[in-house]
C-alpha atoms as a PDB file:
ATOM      1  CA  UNK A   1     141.862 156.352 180.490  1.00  0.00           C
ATOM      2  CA  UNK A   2     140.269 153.546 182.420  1.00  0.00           C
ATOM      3  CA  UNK A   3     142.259 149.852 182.362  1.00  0.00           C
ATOM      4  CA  UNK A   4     140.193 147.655 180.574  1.00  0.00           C
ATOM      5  CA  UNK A   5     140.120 143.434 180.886  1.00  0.00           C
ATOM      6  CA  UNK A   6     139.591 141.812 177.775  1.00  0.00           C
ATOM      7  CA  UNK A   7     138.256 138.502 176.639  1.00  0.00           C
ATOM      8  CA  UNK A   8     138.172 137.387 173.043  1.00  0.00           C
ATOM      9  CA  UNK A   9     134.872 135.852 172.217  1.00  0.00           C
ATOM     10  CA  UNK A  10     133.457 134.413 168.547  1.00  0.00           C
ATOM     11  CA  UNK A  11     131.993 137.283 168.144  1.00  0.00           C
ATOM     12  CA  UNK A  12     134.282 139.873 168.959  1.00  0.00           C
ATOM     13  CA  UNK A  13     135.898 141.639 171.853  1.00  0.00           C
ATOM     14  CA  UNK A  14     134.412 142.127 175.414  1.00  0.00           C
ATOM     15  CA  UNK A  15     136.175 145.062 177.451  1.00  0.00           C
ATOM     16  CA  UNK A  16     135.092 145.320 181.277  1.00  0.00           C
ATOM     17  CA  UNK A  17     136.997 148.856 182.604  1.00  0.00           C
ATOM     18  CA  UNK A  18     138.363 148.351 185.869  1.00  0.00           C
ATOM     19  CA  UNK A  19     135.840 150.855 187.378  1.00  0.00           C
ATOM     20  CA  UNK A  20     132.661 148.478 186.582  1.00  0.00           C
ATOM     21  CA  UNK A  21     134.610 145.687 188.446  1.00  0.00           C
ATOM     22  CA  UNK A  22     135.422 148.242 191.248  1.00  0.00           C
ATOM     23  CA  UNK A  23     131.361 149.008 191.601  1.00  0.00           C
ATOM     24  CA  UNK A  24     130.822 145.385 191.285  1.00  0.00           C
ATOM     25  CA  UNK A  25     132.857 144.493 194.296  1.00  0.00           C
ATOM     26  CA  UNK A  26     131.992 147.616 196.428  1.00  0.00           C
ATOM     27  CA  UNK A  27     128.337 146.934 195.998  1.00  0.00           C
ATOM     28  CA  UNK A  28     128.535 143.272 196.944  1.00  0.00           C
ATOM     29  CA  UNK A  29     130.760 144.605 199.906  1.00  0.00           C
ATOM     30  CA  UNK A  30     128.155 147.177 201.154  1.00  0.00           C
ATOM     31  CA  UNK A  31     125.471 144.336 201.033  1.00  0.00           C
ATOM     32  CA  UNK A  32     127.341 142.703 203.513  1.00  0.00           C
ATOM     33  CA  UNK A  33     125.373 143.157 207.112  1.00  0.00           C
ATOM     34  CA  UNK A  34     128.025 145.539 209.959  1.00  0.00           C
ATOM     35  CA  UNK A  35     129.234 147.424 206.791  1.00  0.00           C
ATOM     36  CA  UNK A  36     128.739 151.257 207.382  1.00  0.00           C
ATOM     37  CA  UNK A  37     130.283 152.354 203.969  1.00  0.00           C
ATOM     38  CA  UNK A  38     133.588 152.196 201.875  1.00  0.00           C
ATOM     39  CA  UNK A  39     136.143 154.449 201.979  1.00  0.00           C
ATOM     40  CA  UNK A  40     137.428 156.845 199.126  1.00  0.00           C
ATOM     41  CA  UNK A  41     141.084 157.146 199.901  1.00  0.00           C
ATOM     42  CA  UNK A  42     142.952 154.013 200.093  1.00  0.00           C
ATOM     43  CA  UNK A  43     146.313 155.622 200.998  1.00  0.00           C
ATOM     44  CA  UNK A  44     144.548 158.378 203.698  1.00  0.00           C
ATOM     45  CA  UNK A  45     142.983 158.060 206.704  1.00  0.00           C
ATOM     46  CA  UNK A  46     139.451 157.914 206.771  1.00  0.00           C
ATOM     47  CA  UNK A  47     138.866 160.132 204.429  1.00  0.00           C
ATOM     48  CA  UNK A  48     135.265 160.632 202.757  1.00  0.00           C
ATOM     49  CA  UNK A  49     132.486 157.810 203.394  1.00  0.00           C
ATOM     50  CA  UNK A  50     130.808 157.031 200.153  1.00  0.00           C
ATOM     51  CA  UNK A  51     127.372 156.144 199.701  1.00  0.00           C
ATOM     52  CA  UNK A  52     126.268 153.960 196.700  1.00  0.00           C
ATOM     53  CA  UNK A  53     126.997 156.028 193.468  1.00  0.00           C
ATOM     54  CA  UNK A  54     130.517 156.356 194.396  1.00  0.00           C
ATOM     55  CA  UNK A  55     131.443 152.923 195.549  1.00  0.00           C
ATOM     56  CA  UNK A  56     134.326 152.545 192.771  1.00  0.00           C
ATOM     57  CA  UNK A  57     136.568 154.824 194.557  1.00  0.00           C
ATOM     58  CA  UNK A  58     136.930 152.671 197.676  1.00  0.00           C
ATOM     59  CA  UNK A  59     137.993 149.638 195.735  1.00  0.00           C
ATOM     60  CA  UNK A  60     141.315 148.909 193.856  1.00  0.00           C
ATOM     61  CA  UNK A  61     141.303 146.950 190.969  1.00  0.00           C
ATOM     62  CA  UNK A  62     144.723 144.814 189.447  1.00  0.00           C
ATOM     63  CA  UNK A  63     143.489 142.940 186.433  1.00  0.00           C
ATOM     64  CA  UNK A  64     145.218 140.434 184.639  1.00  0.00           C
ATOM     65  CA  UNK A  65     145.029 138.145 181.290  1.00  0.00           C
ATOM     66  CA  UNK A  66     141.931 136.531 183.024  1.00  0.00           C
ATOM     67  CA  UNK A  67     142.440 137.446 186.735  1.00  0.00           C
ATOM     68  CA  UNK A  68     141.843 140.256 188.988  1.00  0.00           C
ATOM     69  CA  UNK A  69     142.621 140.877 192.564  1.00  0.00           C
ATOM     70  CA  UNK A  70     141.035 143.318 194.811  1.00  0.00           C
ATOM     71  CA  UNK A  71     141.511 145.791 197.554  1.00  0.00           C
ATOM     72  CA  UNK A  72     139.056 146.908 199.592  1.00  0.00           C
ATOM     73  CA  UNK A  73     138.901 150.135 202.238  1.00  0.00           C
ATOM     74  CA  UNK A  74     135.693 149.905 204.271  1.00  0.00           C
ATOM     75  CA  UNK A  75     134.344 150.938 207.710  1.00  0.00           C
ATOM     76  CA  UNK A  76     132.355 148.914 209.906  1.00  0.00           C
ATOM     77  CA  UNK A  77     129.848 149.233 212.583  1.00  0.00           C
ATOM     78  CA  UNK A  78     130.456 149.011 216.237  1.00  0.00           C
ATOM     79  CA  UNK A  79     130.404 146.343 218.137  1.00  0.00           C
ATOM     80  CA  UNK A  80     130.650 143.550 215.049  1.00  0.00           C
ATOM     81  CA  UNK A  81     132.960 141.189 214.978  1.00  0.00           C
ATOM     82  CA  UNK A  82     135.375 142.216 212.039  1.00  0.00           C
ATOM     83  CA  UNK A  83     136.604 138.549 211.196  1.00  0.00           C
ATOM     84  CA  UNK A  84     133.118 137.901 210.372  1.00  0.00           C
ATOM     85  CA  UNK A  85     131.972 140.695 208.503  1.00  0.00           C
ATOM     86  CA  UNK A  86     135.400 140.997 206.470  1.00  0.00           C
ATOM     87  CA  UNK A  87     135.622 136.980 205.773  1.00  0.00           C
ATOM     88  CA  UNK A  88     131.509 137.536 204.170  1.00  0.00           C
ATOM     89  CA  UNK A  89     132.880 140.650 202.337  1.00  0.00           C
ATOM     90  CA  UNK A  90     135.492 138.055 200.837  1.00  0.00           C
ATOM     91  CA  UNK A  91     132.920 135.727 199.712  1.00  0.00           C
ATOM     92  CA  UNK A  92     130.253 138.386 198.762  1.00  0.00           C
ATOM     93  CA  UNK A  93     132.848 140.114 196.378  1.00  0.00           C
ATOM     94  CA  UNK A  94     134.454 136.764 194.559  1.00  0.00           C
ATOM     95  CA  UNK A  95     130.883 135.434 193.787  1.00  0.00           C
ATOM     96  CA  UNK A  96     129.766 138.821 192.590  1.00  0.00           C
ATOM     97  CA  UNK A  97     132.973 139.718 190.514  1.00  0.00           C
ATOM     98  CA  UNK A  98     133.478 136.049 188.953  1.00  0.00           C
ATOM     99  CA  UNK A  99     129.641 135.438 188.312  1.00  0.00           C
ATOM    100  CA  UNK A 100     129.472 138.898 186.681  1.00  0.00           C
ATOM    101  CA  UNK A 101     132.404 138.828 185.040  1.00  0.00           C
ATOM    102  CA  UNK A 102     133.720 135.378 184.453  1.00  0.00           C
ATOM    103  CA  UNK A 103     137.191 136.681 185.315  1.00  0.00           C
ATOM    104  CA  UNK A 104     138.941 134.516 188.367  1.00  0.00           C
ATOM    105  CA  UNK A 105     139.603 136.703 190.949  1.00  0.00           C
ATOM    106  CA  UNK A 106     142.927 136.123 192.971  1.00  0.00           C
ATOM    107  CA  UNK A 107     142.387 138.083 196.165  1.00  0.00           C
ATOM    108  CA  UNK A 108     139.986 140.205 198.252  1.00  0.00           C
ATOM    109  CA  UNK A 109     142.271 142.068 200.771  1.00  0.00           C
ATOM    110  CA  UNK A 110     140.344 144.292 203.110  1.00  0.00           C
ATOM    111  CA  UNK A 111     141.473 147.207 204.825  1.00  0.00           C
ATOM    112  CA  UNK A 112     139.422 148.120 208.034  1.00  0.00           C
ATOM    113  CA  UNK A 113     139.799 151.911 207.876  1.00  0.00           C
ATOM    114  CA  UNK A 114     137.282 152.707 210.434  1.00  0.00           C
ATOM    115  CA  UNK A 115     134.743 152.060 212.994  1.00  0.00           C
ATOM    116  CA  UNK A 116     131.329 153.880 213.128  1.00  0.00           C
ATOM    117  CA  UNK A 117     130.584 154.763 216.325  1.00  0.00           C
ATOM    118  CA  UNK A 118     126.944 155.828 216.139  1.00  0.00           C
ATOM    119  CA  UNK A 119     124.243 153.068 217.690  1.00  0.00           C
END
């Protein structure tokens, strides 16, 4: 069963599964210009590239009381510079998660698993 972050409202209970936070951040991520696509498998190599209805699975989600923090596998294109594109991703992904959500997030960490080649 998915994780679940929890706020307690006057109404009732909002839940927010870990997997909606994952699409969240992997779709602000791909928006990002020099991003060819997220990756699937965290621990492997480059595994799988996913296109958009899978973006979840290239994102790992740690949610606390009120917090989350976020890991990212993505490959980029050729010839961009990575401190660029990954530093956006950062700031694409906390606005979009925290706007969304209203849960602080911690930490975007960013794991370059790739470069794609093709011009």
């Amino acid at each position: 069963m998915d994780k679940q972050t929890s706020n307690r409202e006057r109404l009732g209970d909002v839940h927010i599964a870990d997997e909606v936070i994952a699409i969240i951040a992997g779709m602000a991520a791909t928006e990002v210009e020099g991003v060819k696509g997220m990756v699937g498998n965290l621990a492997g190599g480059l595994g799988e590239i996913l296109g958009r209805k899978n973006l979840a699975k290239g994102v790992k989600v740690e949610t606390g009381e009120s917090s989350v923090s976020l890991e990212l596998a993505i490959v980029v294109a050729y010839g961009v510079k990575i401190a660029e594109v990954t530093a956006l991703i950062q700031e694409k992904v906390i606005s979009a998660v925290e706007t969304m959500t209203g849960l602080s997030v911690e930490e975007v960490n960013i794991r370059v698993a790739g470069v794609d080649a093709d011009k």
